[in-house]
Every structure is written in C-alpha cells, then in structure tokens.
C-alpha atoms as a PDB file:
ATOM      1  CA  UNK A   1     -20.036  18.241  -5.863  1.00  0.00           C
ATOM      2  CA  UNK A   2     -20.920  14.301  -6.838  1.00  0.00           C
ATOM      3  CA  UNK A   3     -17.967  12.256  -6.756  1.00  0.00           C
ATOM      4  CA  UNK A   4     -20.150   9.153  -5.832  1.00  0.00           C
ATOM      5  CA  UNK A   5     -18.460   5.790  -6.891  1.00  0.00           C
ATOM      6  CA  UNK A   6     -15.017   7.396  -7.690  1.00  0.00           C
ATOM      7  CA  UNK A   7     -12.184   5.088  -7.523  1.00  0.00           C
ATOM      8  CA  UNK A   8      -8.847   6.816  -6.243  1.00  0.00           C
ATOM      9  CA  UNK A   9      -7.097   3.860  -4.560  1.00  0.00           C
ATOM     10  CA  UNK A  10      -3.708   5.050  -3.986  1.00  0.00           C
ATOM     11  CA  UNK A  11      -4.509   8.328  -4.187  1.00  0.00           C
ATOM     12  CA  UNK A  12      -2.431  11.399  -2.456  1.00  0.00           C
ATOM     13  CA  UNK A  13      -4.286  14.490  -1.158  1.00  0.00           C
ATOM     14  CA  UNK A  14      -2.324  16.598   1.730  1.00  0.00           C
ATOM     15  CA  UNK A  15      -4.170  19.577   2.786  1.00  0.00           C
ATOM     16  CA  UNK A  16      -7.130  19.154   0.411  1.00  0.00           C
ATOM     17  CA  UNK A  17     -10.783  20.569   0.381  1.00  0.00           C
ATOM     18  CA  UNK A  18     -13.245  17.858   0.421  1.00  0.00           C
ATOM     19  CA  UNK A  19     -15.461  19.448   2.545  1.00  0.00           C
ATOM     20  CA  UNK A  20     -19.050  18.597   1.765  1.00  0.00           C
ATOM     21  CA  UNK A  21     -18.269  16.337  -1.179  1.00  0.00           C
ATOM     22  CA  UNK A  22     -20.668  13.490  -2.129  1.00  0.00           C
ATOM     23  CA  UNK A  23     -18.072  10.376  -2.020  1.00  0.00           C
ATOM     24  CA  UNK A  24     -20.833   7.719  -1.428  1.00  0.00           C
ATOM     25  CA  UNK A  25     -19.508   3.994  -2.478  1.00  0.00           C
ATOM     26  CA  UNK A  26     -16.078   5.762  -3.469  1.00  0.00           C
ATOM     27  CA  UNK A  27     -13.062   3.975  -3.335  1.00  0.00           C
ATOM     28  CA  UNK A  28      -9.932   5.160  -1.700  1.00  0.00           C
ATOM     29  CA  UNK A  29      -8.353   2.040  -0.476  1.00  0.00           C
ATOM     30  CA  UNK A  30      -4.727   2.937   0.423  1.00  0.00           C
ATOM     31  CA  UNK A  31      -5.019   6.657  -0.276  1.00  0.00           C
ATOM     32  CA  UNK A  32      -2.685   8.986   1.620  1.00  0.00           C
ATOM     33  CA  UNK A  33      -5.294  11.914   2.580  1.00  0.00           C
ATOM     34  CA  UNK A  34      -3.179  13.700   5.384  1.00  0.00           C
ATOM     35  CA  UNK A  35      -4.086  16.887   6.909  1.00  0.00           C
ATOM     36  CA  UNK A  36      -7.217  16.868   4.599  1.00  0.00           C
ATOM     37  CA  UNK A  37     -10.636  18.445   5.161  1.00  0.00           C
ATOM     38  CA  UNK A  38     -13.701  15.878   4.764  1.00  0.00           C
ATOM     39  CA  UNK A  39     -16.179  18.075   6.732  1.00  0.00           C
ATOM     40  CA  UNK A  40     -19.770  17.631   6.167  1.00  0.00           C
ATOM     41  CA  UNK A  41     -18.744  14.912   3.541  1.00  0.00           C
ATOM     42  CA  UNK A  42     -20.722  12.096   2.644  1.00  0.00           C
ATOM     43  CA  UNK A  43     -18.728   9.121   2.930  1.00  0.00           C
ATOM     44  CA  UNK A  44     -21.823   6.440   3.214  1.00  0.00           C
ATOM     45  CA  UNK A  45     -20.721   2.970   2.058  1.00  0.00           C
ATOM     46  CA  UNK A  46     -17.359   4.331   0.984  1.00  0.00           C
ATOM     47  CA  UNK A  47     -13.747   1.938   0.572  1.00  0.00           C
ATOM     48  CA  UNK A  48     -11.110   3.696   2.476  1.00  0.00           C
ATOM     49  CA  UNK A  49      -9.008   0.286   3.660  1.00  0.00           C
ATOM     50  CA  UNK A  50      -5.680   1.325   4.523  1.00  0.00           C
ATOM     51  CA  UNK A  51      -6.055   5.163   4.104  1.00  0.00           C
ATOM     52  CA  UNK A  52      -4.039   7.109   5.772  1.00  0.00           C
ATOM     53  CA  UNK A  53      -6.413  10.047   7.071  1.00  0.00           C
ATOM     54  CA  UNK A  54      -4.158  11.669   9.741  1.00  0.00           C
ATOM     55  CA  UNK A  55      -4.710  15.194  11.339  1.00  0.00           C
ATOM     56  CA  UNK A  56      -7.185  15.618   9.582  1.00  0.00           C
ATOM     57  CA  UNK A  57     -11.067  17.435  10.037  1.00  0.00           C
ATOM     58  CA  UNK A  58     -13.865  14.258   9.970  1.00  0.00           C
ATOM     59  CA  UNK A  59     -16.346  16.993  11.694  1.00  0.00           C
ATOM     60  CA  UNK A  60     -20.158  15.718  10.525  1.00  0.00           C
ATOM     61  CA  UNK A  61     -18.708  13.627   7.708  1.00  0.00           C
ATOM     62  CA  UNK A  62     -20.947  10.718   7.291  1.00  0.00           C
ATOM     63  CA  UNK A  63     -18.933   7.289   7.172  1.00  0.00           C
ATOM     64  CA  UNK A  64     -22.159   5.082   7.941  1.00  0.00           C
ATOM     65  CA  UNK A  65     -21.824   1.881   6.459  1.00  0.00           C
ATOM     66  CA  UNK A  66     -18.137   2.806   5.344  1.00  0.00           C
ATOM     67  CA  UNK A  67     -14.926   0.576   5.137  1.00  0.00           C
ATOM     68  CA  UNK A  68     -11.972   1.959   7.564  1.00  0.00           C
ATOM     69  CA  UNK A  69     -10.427  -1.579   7.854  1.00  0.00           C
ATOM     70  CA  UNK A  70      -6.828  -0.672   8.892  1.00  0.00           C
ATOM     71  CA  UNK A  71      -7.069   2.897   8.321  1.00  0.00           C
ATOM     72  CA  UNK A  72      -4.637   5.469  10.612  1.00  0.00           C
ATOM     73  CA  UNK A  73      -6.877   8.188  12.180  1.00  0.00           C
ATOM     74  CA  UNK A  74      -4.038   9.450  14.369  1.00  0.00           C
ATOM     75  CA  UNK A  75      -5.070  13.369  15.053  1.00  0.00           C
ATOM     76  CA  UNK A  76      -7.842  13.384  12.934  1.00  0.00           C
ATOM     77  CA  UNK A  77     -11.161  15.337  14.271  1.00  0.00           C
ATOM     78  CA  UNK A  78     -14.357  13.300  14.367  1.00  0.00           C
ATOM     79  CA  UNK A  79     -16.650  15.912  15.977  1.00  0.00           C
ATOM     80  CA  UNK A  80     -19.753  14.921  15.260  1.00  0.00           C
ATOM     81  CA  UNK A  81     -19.050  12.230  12.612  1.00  0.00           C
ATOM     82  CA  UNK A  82     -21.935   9.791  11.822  1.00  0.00           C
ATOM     83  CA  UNK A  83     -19.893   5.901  12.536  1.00  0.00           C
ATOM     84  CA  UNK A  84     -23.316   4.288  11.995  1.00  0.00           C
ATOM     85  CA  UNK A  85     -22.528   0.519  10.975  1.00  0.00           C
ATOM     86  CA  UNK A  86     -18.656   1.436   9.726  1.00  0.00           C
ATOM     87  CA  UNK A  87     -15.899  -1.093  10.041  1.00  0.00           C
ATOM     88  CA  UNK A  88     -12.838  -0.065  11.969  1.00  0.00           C
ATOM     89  CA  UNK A  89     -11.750  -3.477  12.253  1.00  0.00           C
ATOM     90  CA  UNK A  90      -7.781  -3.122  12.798  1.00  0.00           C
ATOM     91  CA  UNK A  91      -7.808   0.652  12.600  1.00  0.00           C
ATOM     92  CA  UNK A  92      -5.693   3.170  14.540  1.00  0.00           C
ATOM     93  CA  UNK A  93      -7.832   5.620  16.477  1.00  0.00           C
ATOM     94  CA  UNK A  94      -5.076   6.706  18.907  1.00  0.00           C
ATOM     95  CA  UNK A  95      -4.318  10.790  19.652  1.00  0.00           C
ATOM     96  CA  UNK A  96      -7.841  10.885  17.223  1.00  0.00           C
ATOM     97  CA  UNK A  97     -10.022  14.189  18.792  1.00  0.00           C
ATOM     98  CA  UNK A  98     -13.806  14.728  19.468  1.00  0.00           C
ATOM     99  CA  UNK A  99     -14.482  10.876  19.110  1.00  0.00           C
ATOM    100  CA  UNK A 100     -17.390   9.663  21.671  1.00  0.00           C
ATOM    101  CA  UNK A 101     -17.809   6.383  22.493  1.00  0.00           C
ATOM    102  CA  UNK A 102     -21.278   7.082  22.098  1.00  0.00           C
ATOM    103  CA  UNK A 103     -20.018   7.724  18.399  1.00  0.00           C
ATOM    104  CA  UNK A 104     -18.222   4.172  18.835  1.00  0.00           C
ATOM    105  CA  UNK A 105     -21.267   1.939  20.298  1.00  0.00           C
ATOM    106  CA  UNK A 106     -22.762   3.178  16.464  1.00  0.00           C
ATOM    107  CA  UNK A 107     -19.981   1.008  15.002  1.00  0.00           C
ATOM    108  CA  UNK A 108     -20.121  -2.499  13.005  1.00  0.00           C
ATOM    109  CA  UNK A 109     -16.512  -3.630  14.491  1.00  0.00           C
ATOM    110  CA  UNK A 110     -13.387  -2.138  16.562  1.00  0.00           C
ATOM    111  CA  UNK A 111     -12.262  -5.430  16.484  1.00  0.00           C
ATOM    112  CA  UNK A 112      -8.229  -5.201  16.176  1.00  0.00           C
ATOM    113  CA  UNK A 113      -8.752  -1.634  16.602  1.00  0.00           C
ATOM    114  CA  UNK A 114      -6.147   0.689  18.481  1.00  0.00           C
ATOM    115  CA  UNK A 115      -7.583   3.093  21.023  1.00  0.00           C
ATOM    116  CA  UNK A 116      -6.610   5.667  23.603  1.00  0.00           C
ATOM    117  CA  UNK A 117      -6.697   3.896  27.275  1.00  0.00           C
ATOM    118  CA  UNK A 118     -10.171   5.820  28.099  1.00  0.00           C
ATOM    119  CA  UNK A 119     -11.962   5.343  25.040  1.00  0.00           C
ATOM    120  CA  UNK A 120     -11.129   1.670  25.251  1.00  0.00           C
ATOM    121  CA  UNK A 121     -11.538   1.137  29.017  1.00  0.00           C
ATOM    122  CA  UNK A 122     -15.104   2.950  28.151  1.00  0.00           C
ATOM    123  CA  UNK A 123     -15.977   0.162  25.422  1.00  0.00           C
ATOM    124  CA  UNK A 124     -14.994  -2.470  27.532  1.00  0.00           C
ATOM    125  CA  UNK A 125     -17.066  -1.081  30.042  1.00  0.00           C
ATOM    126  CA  UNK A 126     -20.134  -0.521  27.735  1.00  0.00           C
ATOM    127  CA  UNK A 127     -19.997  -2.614  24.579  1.00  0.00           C
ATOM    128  CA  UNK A 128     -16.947  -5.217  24.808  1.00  0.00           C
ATOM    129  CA  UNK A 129     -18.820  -7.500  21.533  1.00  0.00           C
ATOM    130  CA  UNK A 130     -17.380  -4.431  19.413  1.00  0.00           C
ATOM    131  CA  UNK A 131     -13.868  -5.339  20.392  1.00  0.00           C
ATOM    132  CA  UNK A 132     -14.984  -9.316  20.021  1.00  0.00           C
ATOM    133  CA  UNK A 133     -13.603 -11.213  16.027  1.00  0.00           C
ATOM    134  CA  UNK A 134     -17.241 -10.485  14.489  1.00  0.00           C
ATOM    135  CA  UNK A 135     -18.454 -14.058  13.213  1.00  0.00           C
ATOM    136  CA  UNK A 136     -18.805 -14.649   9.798  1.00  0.00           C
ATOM    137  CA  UNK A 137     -21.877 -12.752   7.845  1.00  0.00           C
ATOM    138  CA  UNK A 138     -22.963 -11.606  11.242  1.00  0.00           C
ATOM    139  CA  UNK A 139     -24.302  -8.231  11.187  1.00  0.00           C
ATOM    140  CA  UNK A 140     -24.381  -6.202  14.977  1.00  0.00           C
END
C-alpha cells in the first residue's frame, strides 16, 4: 500500500500491521507506534522524531536517510534493517534486538544516542566520529 508523504504526527498505533507499507518522506514525529509491525516497510527519508517505536518488529524495514532524532527503540527488532544515512542523534537503542554495529557504522549520527555497553564499546572501538556532535551541514 502507498502511504508515501503521510503526515500522522502524534499518531497512536499499538499492535498495528504496517508490514510492507510504502511510508517514504512520511511524517510521524511524536507518534506512539508500540508493539507495531513495520517489517519489510519502506521508511526512506521518513520523520519519526520522538516516536515511540518500542517492542516492536523493524526486520528489513528500510529507514535510509530517515529521521529517528530522539526516538525510543527499547525492544524493538532491527534484524536486518537498512540504517543507511539515518539520524539517531539522541535516540534510545537500549534492550533493542538483532541490531549490528555493522548496521550502525551505516548511520549519519548516534550522537547523544543511548546504547547497550557492547554495542557502544564496539562503536567506540570501530567508528567513535558517529558518537562525535556532527558539525554543521556536514554530511558522513
């Protein structure tokens, strides 16, 4: 289904179906999506600051380009998620499952970003810029 530039700031959705949705350059700033399904969704270039997107299944949804600025991932499953160039400045990834740092080194910014002590020991280890205050208009 084409949902592409749908706005739905605010929005609640527990337990919903958005599996395999096209949500490219949608807006969902603030939206409580909690226990939701977002597998094999397309998410490129999407708005999702502040979402709440707990226990929830991410498996190969496609966030590239995305905005997760201080969105809560706690317990949400990002097996094989495409991260390419998404923002997760500020973000909570902690207790989130199936999340590589491989997946991670893909990212824009983890700057402010809260991780589990391995993944975080791993990109400080292999990639500390992400976790560096990204200068203005610089792009990684």
């Amino acid at each position: 289904m084409d949902l592409r530039g749908v706005h739905l700031e605010g929005a609640v959705l527990r337990r919903a179906d958005l599996s395999r949705l096209d949500l490219r350059g949608a807006v969902l700033k603030n939206a409580r999506m909690e226990g939701i399904d977002l597998a094999g969704a397309d998410l490129r270039n999407a708005r999702l600051e502040g979402a709440i997107i707990k226990n929830s299944r991410l498996t190969r949804a496609v966030f590239a380009g995305a905005d997760l600025r201080g969105a809560d991932f706690q317990g949400a499953s990002f097996l094989q998620a495409d991260l390419r160039g998404a923002s997760f400045e500020g973000a909570n990834l902690v207790d989130a499952v199936d999340l590589t740092s491989d997946q991670l080194l893909t990212l824009k910014t983890l700057y402010g970003a809260r991780l589990g002590p391995d993944l975080l020991k791993q990109i400080q280890e292999r990639c500390p810029s992400l976790l560096e205050k990204p200068a203005p208009g610089r792009e990684r």
